[in-house]
Protein backbone atom coordinates (compact mmCIF):
# COMPACT_ATOMS: atom_id res chain seq x y z
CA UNK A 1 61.80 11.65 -4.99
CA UNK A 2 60.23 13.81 -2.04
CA UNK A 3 58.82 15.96 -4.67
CA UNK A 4 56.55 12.64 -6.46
CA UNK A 5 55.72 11.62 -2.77
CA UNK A 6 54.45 14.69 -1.37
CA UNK A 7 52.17 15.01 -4.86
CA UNK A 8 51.03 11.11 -3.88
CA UNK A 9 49.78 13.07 -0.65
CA UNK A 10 48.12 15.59 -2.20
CA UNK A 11 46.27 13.19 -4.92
CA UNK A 12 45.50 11.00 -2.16
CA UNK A 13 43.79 14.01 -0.19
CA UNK A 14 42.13 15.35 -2.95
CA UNK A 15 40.02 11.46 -3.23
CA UNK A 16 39.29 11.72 0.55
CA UNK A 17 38.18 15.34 0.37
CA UNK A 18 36.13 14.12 -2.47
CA UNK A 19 34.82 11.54 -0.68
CA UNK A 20 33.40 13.28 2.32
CA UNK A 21 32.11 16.16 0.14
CA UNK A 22 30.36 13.25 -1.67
CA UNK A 23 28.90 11.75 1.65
CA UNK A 24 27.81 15.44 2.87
CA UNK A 25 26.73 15.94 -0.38
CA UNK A 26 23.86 13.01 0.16
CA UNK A 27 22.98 13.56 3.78
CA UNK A 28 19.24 14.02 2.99
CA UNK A 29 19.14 11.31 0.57
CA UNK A 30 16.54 8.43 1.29
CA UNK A 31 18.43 5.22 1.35
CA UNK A 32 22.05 6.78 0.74
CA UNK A 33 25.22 4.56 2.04
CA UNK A 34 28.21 6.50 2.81
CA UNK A 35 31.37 6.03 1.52
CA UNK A 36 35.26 5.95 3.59
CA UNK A 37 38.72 6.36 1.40
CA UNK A 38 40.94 3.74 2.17
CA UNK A 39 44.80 4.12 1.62
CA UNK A 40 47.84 2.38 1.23
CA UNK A 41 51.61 3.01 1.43
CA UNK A 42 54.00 3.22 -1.23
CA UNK A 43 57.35 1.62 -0.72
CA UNK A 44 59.96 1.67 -3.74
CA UNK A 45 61.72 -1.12 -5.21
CA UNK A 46 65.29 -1.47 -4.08
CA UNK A 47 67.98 -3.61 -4.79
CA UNK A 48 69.11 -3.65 -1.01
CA UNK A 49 68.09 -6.39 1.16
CA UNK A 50 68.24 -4.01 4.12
CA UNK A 51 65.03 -2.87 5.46
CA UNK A 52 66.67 0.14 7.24
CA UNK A 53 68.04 1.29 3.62
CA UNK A 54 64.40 1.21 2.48
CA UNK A 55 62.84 4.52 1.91
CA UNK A 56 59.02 4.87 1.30
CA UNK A 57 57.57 6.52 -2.17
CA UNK A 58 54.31 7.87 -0.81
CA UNK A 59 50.50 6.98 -0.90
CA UNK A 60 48.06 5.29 -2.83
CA UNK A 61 44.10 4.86 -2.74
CA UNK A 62 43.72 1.53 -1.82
CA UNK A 63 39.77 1.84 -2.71
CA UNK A 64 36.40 3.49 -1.54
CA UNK A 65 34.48 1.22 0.66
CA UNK A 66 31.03 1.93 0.96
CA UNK A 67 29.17 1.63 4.73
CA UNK A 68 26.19 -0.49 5.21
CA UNK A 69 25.14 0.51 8.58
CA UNK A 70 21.37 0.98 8.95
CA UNK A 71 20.19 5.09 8.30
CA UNK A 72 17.63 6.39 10.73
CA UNK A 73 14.00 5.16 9.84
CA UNK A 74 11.60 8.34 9.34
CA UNK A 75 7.63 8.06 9.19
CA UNK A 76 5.48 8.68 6.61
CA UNK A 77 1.69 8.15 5.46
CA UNK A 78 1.93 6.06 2.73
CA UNK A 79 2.11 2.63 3.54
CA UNK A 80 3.94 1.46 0.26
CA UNK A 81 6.94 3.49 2.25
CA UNK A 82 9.08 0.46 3.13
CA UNK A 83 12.41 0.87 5.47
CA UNK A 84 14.53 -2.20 6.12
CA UNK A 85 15.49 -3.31 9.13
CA UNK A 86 19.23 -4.79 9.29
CA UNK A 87 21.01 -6.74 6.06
CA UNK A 88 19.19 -7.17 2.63
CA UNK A 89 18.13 -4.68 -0.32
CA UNK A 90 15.19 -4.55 -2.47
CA UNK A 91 15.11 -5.94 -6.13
CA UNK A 92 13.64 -3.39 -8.80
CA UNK A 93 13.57 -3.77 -12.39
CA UNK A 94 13.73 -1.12 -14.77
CA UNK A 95 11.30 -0.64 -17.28
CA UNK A 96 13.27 0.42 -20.38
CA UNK A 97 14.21 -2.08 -23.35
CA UNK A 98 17.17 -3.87 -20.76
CA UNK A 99 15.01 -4.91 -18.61
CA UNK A 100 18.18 -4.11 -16.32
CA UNK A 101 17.86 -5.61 -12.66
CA UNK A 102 19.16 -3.29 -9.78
CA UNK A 103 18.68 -3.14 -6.14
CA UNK A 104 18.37 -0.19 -3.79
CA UNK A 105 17.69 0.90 0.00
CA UNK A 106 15.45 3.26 -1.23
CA UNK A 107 11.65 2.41 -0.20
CA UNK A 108 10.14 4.82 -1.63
CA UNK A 109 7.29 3.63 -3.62
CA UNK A 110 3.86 5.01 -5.23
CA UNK A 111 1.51 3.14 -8.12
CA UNK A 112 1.51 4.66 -11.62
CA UNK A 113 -1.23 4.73 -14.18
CA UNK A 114 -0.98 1.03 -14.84
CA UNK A 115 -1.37 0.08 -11.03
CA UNK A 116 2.17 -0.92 -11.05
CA UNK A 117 3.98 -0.47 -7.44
CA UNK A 118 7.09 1.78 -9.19
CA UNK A 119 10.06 3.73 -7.27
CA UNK A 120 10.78 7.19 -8.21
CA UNK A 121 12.12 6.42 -11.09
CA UNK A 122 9.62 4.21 -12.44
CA UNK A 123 11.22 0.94 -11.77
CA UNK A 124 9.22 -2.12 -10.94
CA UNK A 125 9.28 -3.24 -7.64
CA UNK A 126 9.47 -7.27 -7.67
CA UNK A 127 7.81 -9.13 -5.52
CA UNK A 128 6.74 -13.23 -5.40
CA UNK A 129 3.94 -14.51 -6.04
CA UNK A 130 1.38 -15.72 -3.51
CA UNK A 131 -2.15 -17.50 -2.73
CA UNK A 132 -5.18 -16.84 -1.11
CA UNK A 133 -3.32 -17.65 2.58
CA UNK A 134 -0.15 -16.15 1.59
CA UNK A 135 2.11 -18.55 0.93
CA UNK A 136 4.94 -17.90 -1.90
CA UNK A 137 3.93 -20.11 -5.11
CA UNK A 138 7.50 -19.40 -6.88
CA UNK A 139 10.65 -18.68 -6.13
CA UNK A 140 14.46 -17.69 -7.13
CA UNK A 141 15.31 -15.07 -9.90
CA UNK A 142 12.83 -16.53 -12.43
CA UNK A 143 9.77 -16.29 -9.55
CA UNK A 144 9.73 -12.59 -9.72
CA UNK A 145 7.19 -10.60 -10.78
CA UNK A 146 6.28 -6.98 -10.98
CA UNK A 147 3.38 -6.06 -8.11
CA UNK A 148 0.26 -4.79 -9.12
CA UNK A 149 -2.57 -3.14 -7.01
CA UNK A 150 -5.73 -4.96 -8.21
CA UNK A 151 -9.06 -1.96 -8.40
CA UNK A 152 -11.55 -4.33 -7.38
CA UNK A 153 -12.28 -7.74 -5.98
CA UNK A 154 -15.03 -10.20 -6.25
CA UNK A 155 -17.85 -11.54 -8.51
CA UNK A 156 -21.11 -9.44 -8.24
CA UNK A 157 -24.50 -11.35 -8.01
CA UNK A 158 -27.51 -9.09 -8.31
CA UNK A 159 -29.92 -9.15 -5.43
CA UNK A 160 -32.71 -11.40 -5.39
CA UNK A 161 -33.93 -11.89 -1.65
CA UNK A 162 -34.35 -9.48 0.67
CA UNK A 163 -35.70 -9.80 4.55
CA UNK A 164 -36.74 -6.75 6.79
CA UNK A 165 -37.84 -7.34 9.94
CA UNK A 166 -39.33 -3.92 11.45
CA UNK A 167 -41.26 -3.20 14.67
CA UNK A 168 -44.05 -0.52 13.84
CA UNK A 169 -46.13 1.17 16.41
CA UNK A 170 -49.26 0.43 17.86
CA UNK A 171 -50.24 3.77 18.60
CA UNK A 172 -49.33 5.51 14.63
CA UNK A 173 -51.69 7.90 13.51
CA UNK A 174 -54.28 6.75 10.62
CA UNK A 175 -53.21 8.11 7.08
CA UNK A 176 -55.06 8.00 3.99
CA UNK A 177 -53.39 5.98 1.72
CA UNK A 178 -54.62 7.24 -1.45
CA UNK A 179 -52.87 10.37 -0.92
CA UNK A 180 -49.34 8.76 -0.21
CA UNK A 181 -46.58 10.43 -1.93
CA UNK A 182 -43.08 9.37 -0.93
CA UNK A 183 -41.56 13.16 -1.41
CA UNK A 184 -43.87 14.16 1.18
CA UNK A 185 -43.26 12.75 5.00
CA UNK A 186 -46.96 13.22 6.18
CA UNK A 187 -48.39 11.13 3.92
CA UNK A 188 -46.59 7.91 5.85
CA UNK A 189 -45.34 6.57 8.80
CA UNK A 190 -42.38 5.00 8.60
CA UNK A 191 -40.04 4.17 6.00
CA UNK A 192 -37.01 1.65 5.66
CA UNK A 193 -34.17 1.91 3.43
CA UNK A 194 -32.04 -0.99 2.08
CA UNK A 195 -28.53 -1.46 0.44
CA UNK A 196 -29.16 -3.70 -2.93
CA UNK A 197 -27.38 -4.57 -6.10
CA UNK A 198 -27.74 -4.84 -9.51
CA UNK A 199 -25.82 -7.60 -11.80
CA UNK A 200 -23.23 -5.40 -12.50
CA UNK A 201 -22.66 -4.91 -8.65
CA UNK A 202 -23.77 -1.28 -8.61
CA UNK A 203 -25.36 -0.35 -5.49
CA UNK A 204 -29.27 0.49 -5.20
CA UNK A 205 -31.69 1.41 -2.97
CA UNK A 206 -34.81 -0.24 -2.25
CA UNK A 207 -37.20 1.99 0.34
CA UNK A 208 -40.50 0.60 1.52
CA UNK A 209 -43.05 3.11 3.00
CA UNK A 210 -45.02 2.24 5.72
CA UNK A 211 -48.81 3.59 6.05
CA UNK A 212 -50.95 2.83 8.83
CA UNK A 213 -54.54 2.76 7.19
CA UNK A 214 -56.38 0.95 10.16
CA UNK A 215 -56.98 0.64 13.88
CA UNK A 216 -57.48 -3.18 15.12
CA UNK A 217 -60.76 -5.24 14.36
CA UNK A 218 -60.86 -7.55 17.54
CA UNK A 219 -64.41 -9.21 15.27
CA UNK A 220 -62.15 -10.49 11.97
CA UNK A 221 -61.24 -13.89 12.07
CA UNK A 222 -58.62 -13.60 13.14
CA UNK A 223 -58.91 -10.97 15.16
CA UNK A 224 -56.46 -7.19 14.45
CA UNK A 225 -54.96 -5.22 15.98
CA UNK A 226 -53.91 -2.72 12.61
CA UNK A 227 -54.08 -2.65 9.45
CA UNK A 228 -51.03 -1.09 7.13
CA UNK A 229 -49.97 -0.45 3.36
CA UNK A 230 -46.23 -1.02 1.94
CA UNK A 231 -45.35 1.40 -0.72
CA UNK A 232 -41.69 -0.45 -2.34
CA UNK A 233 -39.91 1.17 -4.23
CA UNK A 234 -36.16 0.58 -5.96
CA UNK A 235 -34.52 3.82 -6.34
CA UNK A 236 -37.61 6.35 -8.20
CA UNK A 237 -39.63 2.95 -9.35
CA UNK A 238 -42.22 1.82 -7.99
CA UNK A 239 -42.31 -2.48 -7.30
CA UNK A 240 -45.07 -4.33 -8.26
CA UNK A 241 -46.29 -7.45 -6.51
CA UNK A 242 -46.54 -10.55 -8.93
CA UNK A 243 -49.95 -10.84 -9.90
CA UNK A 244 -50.97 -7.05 -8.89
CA UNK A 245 -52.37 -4.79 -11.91
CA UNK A 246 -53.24 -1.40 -11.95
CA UNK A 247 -51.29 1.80 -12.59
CA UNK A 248 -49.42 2.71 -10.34
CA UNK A 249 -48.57 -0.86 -8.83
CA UNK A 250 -51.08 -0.92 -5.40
CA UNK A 251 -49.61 -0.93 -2.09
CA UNK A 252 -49.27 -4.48 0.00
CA UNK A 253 -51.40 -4.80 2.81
CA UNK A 254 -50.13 -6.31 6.04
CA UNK A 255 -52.47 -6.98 9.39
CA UNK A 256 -51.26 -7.71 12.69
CA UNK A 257 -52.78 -9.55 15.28
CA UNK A 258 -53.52 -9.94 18.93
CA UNK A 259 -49.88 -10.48 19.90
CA UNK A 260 -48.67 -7.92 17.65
CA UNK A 261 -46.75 -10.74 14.79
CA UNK A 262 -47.77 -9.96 11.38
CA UNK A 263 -50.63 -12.38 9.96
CA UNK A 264 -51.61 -10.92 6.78
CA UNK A 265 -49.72 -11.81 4.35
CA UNK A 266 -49.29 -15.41 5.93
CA UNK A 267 -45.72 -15.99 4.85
CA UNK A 268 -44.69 -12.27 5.12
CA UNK A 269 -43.22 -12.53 1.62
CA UNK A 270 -43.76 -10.25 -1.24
CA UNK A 271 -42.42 -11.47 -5.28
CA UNK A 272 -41.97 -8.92 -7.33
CA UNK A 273 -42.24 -8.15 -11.13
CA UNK A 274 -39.04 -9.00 -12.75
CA UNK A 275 -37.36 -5.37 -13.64
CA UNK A 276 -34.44 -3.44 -15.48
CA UNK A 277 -32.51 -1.88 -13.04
CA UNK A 278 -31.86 1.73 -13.63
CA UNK A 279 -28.43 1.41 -14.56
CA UNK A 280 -29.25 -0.68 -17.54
CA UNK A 281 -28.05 -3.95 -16.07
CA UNK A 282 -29.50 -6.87 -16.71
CA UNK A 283 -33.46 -7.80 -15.64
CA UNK A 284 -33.80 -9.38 -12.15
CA UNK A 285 -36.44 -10.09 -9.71
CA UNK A 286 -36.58 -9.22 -5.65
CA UNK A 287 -38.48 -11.49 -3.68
CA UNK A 288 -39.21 -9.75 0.13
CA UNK A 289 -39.41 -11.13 3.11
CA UNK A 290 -41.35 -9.04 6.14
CA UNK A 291 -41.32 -12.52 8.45
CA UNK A 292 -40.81 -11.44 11.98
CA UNK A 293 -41.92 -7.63 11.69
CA UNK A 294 -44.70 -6.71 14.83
CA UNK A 295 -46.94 -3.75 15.55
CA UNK A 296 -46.17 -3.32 19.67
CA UNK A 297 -46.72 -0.33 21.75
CA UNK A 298 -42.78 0.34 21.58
CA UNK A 299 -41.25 3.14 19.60
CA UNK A 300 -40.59 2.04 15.73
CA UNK A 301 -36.88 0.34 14.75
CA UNK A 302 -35.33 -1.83 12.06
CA UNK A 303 -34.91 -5.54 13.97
CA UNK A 304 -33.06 -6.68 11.05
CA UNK A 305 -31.95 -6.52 7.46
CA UNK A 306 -30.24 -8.36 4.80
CA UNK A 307 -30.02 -9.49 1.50
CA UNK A 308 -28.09 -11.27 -1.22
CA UNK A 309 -26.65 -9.26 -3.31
CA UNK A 310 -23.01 -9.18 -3.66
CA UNK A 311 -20.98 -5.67 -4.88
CA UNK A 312 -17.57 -5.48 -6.88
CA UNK A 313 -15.08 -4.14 -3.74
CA UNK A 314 -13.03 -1.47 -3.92
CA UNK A 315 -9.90 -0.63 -3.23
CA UNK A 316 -9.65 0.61 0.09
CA UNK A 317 -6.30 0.42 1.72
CA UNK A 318 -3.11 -1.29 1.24
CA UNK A 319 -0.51 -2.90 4.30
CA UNK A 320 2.46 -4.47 4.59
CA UNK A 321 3.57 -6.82 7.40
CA UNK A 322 7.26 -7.16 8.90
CA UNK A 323 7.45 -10.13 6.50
CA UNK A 324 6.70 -8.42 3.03
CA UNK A 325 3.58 -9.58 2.52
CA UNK A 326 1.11 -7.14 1.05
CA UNK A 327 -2.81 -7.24 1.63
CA UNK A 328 -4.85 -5.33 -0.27
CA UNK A 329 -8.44 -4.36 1.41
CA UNK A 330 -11.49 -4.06 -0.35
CA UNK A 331 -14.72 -2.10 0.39
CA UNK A 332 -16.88 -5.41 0.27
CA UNK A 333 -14.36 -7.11 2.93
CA UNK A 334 -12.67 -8.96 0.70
CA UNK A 335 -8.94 -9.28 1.77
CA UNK A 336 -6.11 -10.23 -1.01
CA UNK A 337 -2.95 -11.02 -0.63
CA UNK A 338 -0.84 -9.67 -3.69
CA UNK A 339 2.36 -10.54 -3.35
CA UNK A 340 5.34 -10.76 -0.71
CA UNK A 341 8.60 -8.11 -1.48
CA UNK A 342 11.21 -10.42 -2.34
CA UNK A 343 15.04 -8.68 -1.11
CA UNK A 344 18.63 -9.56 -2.01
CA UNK A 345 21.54 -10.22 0.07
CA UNK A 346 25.04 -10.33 -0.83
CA UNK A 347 28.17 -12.30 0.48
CA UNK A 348 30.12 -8.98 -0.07
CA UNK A 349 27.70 -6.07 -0.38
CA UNK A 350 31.35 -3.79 -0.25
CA UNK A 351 31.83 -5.28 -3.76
CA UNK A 352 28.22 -3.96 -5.45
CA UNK A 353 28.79 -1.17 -8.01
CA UNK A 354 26.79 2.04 -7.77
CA UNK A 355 25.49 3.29 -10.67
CA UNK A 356 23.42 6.36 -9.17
CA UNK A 357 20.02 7.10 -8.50
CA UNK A 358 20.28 5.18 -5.48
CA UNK A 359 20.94 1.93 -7.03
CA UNK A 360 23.63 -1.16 -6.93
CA UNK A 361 24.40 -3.47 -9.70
CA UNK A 362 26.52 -7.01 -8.82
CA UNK A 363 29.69 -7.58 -9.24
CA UNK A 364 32.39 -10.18 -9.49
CA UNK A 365 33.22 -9.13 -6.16
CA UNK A 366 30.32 -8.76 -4.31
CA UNK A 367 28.67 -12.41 -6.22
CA UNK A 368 26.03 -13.09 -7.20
CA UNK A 369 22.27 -11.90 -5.06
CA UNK A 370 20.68 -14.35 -2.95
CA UNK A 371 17.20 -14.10 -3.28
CA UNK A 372 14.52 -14.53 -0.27
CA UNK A 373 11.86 -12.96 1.99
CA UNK A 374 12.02 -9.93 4.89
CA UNK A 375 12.42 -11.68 8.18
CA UNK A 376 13.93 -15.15 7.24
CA UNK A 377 17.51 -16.49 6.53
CA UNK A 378 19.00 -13.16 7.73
CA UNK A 379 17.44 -11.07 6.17
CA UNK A 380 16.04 -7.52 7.29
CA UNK A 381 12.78 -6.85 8.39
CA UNK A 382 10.45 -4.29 6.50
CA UNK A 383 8.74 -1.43 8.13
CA UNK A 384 5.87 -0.15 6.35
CA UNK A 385 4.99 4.20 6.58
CA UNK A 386 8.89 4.08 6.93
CA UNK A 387 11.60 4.83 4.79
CA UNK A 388 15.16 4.58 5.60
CA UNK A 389 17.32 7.93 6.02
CA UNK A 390 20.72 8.43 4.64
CA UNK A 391 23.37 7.08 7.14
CA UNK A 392 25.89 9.84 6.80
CA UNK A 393 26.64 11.59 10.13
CA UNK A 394 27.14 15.30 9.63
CA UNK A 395 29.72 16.05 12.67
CA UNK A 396 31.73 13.11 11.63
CA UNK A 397 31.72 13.96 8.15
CA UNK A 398 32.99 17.80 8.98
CA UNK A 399 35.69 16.15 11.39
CA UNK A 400 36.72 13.95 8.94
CA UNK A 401 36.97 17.03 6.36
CA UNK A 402 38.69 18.91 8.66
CA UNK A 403 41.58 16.28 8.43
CA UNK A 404 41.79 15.52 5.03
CA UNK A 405 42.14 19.50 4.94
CA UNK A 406 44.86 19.59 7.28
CA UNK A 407 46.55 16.06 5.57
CA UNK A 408 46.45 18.18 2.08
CA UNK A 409 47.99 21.58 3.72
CA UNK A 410 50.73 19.38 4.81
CA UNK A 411 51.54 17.40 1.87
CA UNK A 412 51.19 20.88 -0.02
CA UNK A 413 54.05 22.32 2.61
CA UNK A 414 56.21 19.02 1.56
CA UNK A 415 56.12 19.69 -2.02
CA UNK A 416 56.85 23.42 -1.11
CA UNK A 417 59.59 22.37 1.29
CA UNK A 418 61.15 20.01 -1.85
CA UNK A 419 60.92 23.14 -4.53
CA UNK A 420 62.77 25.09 -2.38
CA UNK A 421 65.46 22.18 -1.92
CA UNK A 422 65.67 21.87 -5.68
CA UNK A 423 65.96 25.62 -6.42
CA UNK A 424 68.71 25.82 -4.11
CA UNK A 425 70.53 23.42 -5.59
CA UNK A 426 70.35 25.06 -9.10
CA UNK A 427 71.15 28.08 -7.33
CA UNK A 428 74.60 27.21 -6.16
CA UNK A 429 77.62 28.81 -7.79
CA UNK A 430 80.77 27.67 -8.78
């Protein structure tokens, strides 16, 4: 009998040893929850009623219970990182034929060809859906969905109005403006540059040139005070003025007067010949407005500038709150919410099964998931440029190792102990 129950001790040792190396094993593993042996002892059946007659039989494994307890949060750059904060798990779906759901610690995500938000294993993350104030539209198992990270965002409008306000100088040199040439900076003033957009949303640039051709003539009704030429041009084309003819389209004329406000033309606006924009977009027409622009004795600025136009965004950045919620920032100012990270809780997370790679399956035991949000019901909050460290703690782990060690060396000596008893037994000699 002592020989069965020092081999129980030995078995028994040989799990826990296994255990810890396990545990060690996974110390730098993102998201890793360590596991403790638990054991039981073994009393045999006996007819006696007696408890002092009853002699125990050894050990058994009673089970390995994992550890929940939060792992040390470390920093990274990539905000799609996620650490949580306290109870709850995220829910990823595989992306074989099973469809499988699993859920994991492991925050760890990136976006693959397709713009998906994957782990490292490809797995979808799941997320709800939300709208345009970030409010959840579905929820429960059937309300997930896989996140995607949208490229763009909005509708683009070509440009069609344009206003430039500029402040030239009263004291400019004169310039002939027969010999302008845009390449060449001594043949104007002043120029202006503007930000505009074709129907496709792709950015262009419309320039006017400014050429002072005039002093003031205080004897014109109404009097001047200068007389200048706009060159405009829309990336290497020339505008022309509605109405205009010649080849190439002739320069706008604008006069000041006495106070310096622009007189000539008397609206300040300019239409322009419909056009095709370089990049093969559709035709549109530019209408600009010069309202407000003065010739003063003060050095030459832009007082304002706009337009109409409206570009596709781009993707700029990505964040994610303590919530879940995940805004996606766009290079026109547009931004989207996308989705919120929806995360699991269990009445018995002991009970999940692992199945590797960093993830847990449900069980009988641990029931079924309940489904919610990052900082409501109990559940954790998310840390974004954070993922969660394993939770093992190296000195504890060697201690514990140490033990198990010692625990096997000593059910080892019991076993030797009970050889010896037997082989002196067969030894013995009538």
């Amino acid at each position: 009998m002592s020989f069965f129950t020092a081999l129980s001790g030995l078995q028994a040792m040989q799990t826990d040893m296994a255990t810890i190396s396990h545990n060690l094993a996974n110390v730098s593993t993102t998201g890793f929850k360590k596991s403790r042996t638990q054991f039981a002892d073994v009393i045999a059946s006996n007819v006696s009623t007696d408890p002092r007659k009853m002699v125990g039989s050894g050990v058994m494994v009673k089970g390995t219970v994992q550890q929940f307890k939060d792992g040390p949060l470390n920093g990274t750059t990539n905000a799609l990182d996620m650490a949580i904060v306290g109870e709850g798990f995220f829910v990823v779906k595989s992306t074989g034929l099973s469809d499988q759901i699993n859920y994991t610690r492991t925050g760890s995500f990136s976006v693959d060809d397709d713009r998906n938000v994957v782990d490292s294993q490809g797995s979808f993350l799941m997320v709800y859906p939300v709208d345009n104030d970030g409010n959840v539209t579905a929820t429960g198992q059937k309300g997930l969905t896989n996140l995607q990270i949208q490229q763009t965002s909005g509708t683009p409008q070509a440009t069609s109005n344009v206003a430039t306000s500029v402040q030239l100088t009263s004291t400019s040199s004169l310039k002939d403006a027969t010999k302008f040439d845009r390449t060449d900076t001594t043949t104007y003033n002043n120029s202006v540059a503007s930000r505009i957009y074709d129907a496709n949303g792709n950015p262009m640039t419309m320039t006017n040139y400014y050429v002072r051709t005039a002093m003031g003539d205080p004897a014109a009704s109404p009097p001047t005070t200068g007389t200048w030429k706009v060159f405009t041009y829309v990336g290497d084309a020339p505008m022309r003025r509605t109405g205009d003819t010649g080849t190439p389209p002739p320069p706008v004329e604008l006069k000041f007067g006495n106070t310096g406000a622009l007189i000539t033309p008397t609206t300040g606006t300019l239409a322009f010949d419909p056009f095709i924009p370089a990049s093969g977009a559709a035709q549109q027409q530019i209408t600009l407005s010069l309202a407000g622009s003065t010739q003063l004795s003060s050095a030459s600025a832009v007082n304002s500038r706009s337009q109409d136009g409206v570009a596709v965004g781009q993707l700029a950045g990505v964040t994610v709150d303590d919530s879940g919620l995940i805004k996606a920032s766009f290079s026109n100012g547009d931004i989207v919410p996308l989705g919120k990270v929806a995360m699991a809780k269990f009445s018995a997370p002991t009970g999940l099964r692992q199945v590797g790679g960093g993830y847990w399956q449900a069980t009988g035991i641990s029931g079924a998931a309940n489904l919610g949000s990052a900082a409501t019901d109990g559940y954790g909050n998310l840390k974004s440029g954070q993922v969660e460290g394993s939770n093992v703690d190296i000195t504890e782990e060697l201690v514990n190792l140490i033990a198990a060690q010692r625990n096997f060396q000593a059910n080892a000596k019991a076993l030797d102990t009970a050889t010896q008893v037997s082989q002196a037994i067969l030894n013995i000699r009538s």
